[in-house]
C-alpha atoms as a PDB file:
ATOM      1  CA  UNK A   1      37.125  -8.403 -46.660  1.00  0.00           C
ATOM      2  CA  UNK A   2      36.399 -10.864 -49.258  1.00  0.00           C
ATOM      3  CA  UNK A   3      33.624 -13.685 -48.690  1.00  0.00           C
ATOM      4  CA  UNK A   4      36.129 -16.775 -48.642  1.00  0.00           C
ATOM      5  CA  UNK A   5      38.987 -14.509 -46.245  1.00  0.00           C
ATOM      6  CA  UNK A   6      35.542 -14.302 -44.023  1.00  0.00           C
ATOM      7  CA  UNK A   7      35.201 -17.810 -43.930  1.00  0.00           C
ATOM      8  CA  UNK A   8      39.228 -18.478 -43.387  1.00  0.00           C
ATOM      9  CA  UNK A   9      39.160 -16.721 -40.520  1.00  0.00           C
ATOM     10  CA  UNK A  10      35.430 -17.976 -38.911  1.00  0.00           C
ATOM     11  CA  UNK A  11      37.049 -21.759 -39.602  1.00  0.00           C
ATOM     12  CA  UNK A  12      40.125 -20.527 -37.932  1.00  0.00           C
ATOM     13  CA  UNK A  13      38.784 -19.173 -35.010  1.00  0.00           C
ATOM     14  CA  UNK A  14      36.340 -21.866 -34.223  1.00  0.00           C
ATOM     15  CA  UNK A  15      38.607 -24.665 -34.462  1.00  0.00           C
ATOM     16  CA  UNK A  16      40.862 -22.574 -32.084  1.00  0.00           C
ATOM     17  CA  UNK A  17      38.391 -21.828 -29.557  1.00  0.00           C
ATOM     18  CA  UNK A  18      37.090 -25.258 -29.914  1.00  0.00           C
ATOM     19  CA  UNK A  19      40.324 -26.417 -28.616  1.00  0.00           C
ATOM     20  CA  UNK A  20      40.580 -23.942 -26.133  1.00  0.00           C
ATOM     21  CA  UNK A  21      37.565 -26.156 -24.312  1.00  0.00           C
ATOM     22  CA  UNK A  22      38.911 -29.058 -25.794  1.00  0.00           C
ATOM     23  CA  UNK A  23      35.782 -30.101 -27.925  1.00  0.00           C
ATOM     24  CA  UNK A  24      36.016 -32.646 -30.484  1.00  0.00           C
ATOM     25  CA  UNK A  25      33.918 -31.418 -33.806  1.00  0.00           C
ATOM     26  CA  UNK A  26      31.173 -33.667 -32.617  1.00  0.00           C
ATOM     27  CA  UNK A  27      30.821 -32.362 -28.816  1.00  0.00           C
ATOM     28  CA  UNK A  28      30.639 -29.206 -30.425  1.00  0.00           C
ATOM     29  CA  UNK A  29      28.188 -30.110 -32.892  1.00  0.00           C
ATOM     30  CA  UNK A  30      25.749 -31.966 -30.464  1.00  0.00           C
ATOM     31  CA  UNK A  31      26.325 -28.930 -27.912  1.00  0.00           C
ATOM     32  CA  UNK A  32      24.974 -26.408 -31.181  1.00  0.00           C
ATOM     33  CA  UNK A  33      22.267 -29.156 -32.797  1.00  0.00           C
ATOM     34  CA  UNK A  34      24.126 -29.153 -35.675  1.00  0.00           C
ATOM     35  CA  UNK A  35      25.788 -32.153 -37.695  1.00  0.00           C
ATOM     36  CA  UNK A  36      29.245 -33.126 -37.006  1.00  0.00           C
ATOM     37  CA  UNK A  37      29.630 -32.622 -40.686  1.00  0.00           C
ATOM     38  CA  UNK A  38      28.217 -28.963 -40.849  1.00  0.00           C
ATOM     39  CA  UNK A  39      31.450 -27.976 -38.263  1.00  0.00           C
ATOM     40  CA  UNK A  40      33.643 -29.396 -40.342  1.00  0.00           C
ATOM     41  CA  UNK A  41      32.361 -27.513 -43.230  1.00  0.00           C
ATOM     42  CA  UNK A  42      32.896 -24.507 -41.153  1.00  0.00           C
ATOM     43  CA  UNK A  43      36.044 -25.255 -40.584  1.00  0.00           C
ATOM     44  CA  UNK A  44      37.297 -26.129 -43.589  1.00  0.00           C
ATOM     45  CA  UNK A  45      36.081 -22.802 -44.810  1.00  0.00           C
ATOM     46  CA  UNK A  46      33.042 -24.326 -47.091  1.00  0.00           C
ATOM     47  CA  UNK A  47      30.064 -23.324 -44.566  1.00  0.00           C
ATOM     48  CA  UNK A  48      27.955 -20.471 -44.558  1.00  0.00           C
ATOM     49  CA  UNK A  49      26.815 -19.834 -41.365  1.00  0.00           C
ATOM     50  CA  UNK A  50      23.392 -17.892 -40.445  1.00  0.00           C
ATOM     51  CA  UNK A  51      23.847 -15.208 -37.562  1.00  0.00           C
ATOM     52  CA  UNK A  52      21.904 -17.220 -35.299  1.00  0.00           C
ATOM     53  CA  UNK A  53      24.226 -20.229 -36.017  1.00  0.00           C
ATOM     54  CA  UNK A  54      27.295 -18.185 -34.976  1.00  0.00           C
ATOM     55  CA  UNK A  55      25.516 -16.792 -31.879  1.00  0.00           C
ATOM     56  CA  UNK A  56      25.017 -20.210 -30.899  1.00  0.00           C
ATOM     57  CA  UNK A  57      28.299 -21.802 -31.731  1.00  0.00           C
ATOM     58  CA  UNK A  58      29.795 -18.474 -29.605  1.00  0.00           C
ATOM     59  CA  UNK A  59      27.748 -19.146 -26.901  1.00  0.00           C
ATOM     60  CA  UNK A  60      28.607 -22.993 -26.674  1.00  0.00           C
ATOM     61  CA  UNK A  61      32.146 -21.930 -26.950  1.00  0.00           C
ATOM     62  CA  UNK A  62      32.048 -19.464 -24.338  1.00  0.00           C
ATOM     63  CA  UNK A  63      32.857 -16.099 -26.327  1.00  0.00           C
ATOM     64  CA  UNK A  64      31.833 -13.328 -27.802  1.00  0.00           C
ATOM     65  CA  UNK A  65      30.208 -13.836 -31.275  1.00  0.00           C
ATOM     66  CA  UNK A  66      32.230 -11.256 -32.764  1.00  0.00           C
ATOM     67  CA  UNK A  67      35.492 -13.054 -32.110  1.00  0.00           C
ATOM     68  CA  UNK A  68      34.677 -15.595 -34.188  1.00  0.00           C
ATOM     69  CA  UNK A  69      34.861 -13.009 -37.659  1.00  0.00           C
ATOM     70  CA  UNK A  70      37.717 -11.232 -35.853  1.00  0.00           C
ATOM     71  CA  UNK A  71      41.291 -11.544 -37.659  1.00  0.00           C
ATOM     72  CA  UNK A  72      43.080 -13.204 -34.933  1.00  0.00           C
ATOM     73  CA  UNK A  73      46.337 -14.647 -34.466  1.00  0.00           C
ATOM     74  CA  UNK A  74      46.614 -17.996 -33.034  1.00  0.00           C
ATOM     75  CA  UNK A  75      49.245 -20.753 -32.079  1.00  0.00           C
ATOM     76  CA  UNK A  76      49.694 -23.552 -33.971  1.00  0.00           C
ATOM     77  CA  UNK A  77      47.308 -26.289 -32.815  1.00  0.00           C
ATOM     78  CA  UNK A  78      47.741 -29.788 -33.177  1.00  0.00           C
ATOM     79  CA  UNK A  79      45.875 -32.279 -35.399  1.00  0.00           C
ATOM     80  CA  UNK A  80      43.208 -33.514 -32.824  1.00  0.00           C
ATOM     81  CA  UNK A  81      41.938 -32.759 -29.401  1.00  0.00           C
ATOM     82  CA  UNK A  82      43.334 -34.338 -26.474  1.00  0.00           C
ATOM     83  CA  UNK A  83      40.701 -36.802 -25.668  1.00  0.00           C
ATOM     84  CA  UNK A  84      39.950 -37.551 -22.316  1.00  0.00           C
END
């Protein structure tokens, strides 16, 4: 699998699980200690992400690390979290 495919699907699946728990990009990011800016970057594909990083993200997100580089089909989602 090529580097940027890697990233494709990493941004993919955390936006999706994101959703999932219906974080905005900046719970997440204060949940990790990370900068709003830094998720977006991941997903938008431009971020490279340390292992540690992804552990962390996984855990905040309630999954398994390794389903966040897993090829994964997913539903469309819509443009922004339902905020509360």
């Amino acid at each position: 699998m090529k580097t940027q495919n890697i990233r494709k699907v990493l941004g993919a699946n955390v936006k999706y699980y994101r959703f999932l728990i219906g974080y905005t990009q900046e719970q997440l990011a204060e949940k990790c200690n990370l900068s709003p800016r830094y998720i977006s970057d991941i997903e938008t594909y431009n971020g490279n992400v340390p292992i540690d990083t992804l552990s962390n993200i996984a855990k905040v997100l309630k999954v398994e690390p390794y389903l966040l580089i897993k090829e994964q089909k997913h539903p469309t989602l819509p443009k922004r979290v339902n905020m509360k």
